[in-house]
N, C-alpha and C. Protein backbone atom coordinates (compact mmCIF):
# COMPACT_ATOMS: atom_id res chain seq x y z
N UNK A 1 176.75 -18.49 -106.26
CA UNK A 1 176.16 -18.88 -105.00
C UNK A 1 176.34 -20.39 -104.83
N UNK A 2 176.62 -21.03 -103.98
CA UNK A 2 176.62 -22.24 -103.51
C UNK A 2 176.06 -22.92 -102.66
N UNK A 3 175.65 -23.74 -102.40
CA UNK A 3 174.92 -24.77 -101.01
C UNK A 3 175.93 -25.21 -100.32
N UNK A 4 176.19 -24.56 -98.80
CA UNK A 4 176.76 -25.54 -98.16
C UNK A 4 176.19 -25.93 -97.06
N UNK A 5 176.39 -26.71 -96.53
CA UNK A 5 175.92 -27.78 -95.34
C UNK A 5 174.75 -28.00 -94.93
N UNK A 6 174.17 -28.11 -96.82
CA UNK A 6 172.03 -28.16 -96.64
C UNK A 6 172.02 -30.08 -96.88
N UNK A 7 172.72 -30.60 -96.66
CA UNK A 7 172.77 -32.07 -97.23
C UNK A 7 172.20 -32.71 -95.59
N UNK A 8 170.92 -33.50 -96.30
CA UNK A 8 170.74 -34.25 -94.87
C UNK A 8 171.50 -35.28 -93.92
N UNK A 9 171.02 -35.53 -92.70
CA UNK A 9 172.09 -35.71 -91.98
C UNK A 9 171.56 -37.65 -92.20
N UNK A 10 170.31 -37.80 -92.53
CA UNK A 10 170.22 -38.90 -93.00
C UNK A 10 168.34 -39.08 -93.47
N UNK A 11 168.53 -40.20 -93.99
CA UNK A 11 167.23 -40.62 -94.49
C UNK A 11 165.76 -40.35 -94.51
N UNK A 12 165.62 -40.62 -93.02
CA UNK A 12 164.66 -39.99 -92.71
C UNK A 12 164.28 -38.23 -92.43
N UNK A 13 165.20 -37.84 -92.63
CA UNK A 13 165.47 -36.32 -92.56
C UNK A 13 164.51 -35.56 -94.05
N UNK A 14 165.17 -36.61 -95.23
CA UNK A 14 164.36 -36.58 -96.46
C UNK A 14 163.10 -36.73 -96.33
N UNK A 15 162.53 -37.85 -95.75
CA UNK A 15 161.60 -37.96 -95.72
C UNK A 15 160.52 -37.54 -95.08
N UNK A 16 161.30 -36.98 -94.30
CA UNK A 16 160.35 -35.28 -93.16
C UNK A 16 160.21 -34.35 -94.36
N UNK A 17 161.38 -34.27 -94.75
CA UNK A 17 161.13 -32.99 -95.64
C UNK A 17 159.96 -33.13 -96.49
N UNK A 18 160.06 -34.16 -97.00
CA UNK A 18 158.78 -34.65 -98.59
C UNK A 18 157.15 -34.27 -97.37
N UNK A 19 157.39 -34.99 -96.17
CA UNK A 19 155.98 -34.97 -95.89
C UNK A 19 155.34 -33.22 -95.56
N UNK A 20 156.92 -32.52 -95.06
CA UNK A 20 156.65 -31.80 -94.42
C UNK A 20 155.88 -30.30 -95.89
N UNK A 21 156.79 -30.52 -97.44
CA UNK A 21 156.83 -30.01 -98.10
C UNK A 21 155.21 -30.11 -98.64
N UNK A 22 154.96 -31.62 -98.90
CA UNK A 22 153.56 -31.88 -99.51
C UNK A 22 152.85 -31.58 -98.28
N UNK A 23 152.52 -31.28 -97.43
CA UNK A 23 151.50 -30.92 -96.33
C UNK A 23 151.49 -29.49 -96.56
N UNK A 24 152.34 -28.69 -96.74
CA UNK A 24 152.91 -26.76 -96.92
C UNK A 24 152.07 -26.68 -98.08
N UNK A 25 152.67 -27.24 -98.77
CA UNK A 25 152.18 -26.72 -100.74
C UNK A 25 150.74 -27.59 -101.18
N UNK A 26 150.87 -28.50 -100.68
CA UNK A 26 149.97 -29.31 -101.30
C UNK A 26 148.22 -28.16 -101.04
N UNK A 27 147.81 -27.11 -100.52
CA UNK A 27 146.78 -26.96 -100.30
C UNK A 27 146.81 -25.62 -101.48
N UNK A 28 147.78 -25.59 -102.11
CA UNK A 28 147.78 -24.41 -103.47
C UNK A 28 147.77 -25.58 -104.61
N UNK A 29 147.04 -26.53 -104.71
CA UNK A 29 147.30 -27.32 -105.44
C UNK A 29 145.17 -27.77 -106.21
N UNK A 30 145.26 -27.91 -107.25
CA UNK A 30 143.59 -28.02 -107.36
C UNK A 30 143.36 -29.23 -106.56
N UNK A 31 141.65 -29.36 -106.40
CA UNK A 31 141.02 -30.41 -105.88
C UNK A 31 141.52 -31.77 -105.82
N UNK A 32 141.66 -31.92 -107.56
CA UNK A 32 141.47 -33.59 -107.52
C UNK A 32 143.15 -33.84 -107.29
N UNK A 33 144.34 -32.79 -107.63
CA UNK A 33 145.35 -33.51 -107.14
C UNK A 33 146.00 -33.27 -106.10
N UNK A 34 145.37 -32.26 -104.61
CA UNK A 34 145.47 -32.35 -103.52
C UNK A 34 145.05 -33.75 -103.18
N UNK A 35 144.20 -34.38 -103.60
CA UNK A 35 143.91 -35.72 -103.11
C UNK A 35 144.85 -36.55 -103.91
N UNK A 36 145.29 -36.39 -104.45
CA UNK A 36 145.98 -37.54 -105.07
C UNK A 36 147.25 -37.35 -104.28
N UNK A 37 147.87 -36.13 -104.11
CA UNK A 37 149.06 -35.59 -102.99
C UNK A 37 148.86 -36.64 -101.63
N UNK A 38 147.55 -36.49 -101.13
CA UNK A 38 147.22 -36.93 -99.76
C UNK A 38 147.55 -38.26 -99.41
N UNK A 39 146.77 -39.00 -100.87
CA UNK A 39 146.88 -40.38 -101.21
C UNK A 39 148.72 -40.98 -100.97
N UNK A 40 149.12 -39.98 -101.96
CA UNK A 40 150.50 -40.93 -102.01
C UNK A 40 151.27 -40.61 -100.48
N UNK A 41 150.86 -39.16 -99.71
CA UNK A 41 151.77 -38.80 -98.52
C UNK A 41 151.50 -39.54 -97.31
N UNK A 42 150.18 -40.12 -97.68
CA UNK A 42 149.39 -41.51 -96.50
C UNK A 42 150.18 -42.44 -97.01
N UNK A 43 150.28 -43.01 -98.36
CA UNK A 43 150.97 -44.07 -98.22
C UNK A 43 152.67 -44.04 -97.71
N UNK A 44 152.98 -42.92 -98.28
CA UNK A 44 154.43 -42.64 -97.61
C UNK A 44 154.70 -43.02 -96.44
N UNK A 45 153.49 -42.22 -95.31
CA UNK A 45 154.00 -42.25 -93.89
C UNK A 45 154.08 -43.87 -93.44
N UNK A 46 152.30 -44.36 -94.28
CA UNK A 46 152.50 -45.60 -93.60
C UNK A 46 153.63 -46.69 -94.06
N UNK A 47 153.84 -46.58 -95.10
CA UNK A 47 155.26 -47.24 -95.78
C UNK A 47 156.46 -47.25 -94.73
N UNK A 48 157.24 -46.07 -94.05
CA UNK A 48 157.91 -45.48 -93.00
C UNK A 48 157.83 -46.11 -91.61
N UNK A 49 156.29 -45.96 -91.21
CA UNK A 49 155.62 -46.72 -90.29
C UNK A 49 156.32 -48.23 -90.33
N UNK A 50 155.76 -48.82 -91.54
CA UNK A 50 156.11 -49.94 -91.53
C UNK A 50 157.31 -50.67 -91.65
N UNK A 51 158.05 -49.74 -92.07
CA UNK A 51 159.62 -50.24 -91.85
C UNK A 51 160.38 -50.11 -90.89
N UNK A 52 159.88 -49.04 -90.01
CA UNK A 52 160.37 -48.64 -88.51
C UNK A 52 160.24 -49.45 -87.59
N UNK A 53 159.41 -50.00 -87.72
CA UNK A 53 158.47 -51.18 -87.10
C UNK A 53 158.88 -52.54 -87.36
N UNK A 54 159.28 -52.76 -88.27
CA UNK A 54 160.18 -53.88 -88.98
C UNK A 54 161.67 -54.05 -87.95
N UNK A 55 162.34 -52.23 -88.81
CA UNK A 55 163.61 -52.46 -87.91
C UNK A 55 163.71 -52.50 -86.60
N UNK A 56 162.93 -52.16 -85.68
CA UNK A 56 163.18 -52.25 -84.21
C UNK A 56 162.87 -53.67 -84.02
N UNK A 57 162.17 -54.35 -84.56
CA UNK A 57 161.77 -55.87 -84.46
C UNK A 57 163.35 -56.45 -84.85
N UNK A 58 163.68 -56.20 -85.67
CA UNK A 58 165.38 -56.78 -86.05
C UNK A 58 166.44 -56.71 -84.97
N UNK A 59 166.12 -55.12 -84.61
CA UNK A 59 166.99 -55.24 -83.63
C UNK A 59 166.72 -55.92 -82.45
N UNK A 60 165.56 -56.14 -82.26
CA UNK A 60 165.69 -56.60 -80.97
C UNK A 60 165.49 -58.05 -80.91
N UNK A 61 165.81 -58.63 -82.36
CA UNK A 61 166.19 -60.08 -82.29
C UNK A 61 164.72 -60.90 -82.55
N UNK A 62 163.47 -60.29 -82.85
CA UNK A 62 162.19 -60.64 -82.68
C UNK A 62 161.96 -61.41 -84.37
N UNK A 63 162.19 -62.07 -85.32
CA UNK A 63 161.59 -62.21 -86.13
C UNK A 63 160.80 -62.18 -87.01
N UNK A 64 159.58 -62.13 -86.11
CA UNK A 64 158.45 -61.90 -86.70
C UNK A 64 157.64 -61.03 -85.89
């Protein structure tokens, strides 16, 4: 059997997947490390957030 044409089309594609995967599974998971799941998938998004936010500032020549 082989994989073909499951390769993302880019970056953020991955990173849908991770949030989309830990949000699915994460609630078959015990107490204390559903929260620890939550913890790191908050920091994920906002990590994302914050670089998105970064790059449109680049592009549009803004600095800071």
């Amino acid at each position: 059997m082989a994989i073909e044409h499951c390769f993302p089309a880019s970056s953020i594609d991955i990173l849908h997947k991770i949030d989309f995967f830990s949000q699915k599974w994460g609630i078959l998971l015990p107490e204390g490390n559903r929260l620890k799941l939550e913890n790191h998938r908050v920091r994920l998004v906002d990590w994302v957030r914050q670089n998105i936010s970064a790059m449109r500032r680049e592009a549009l020549g803004d600095p800071f």
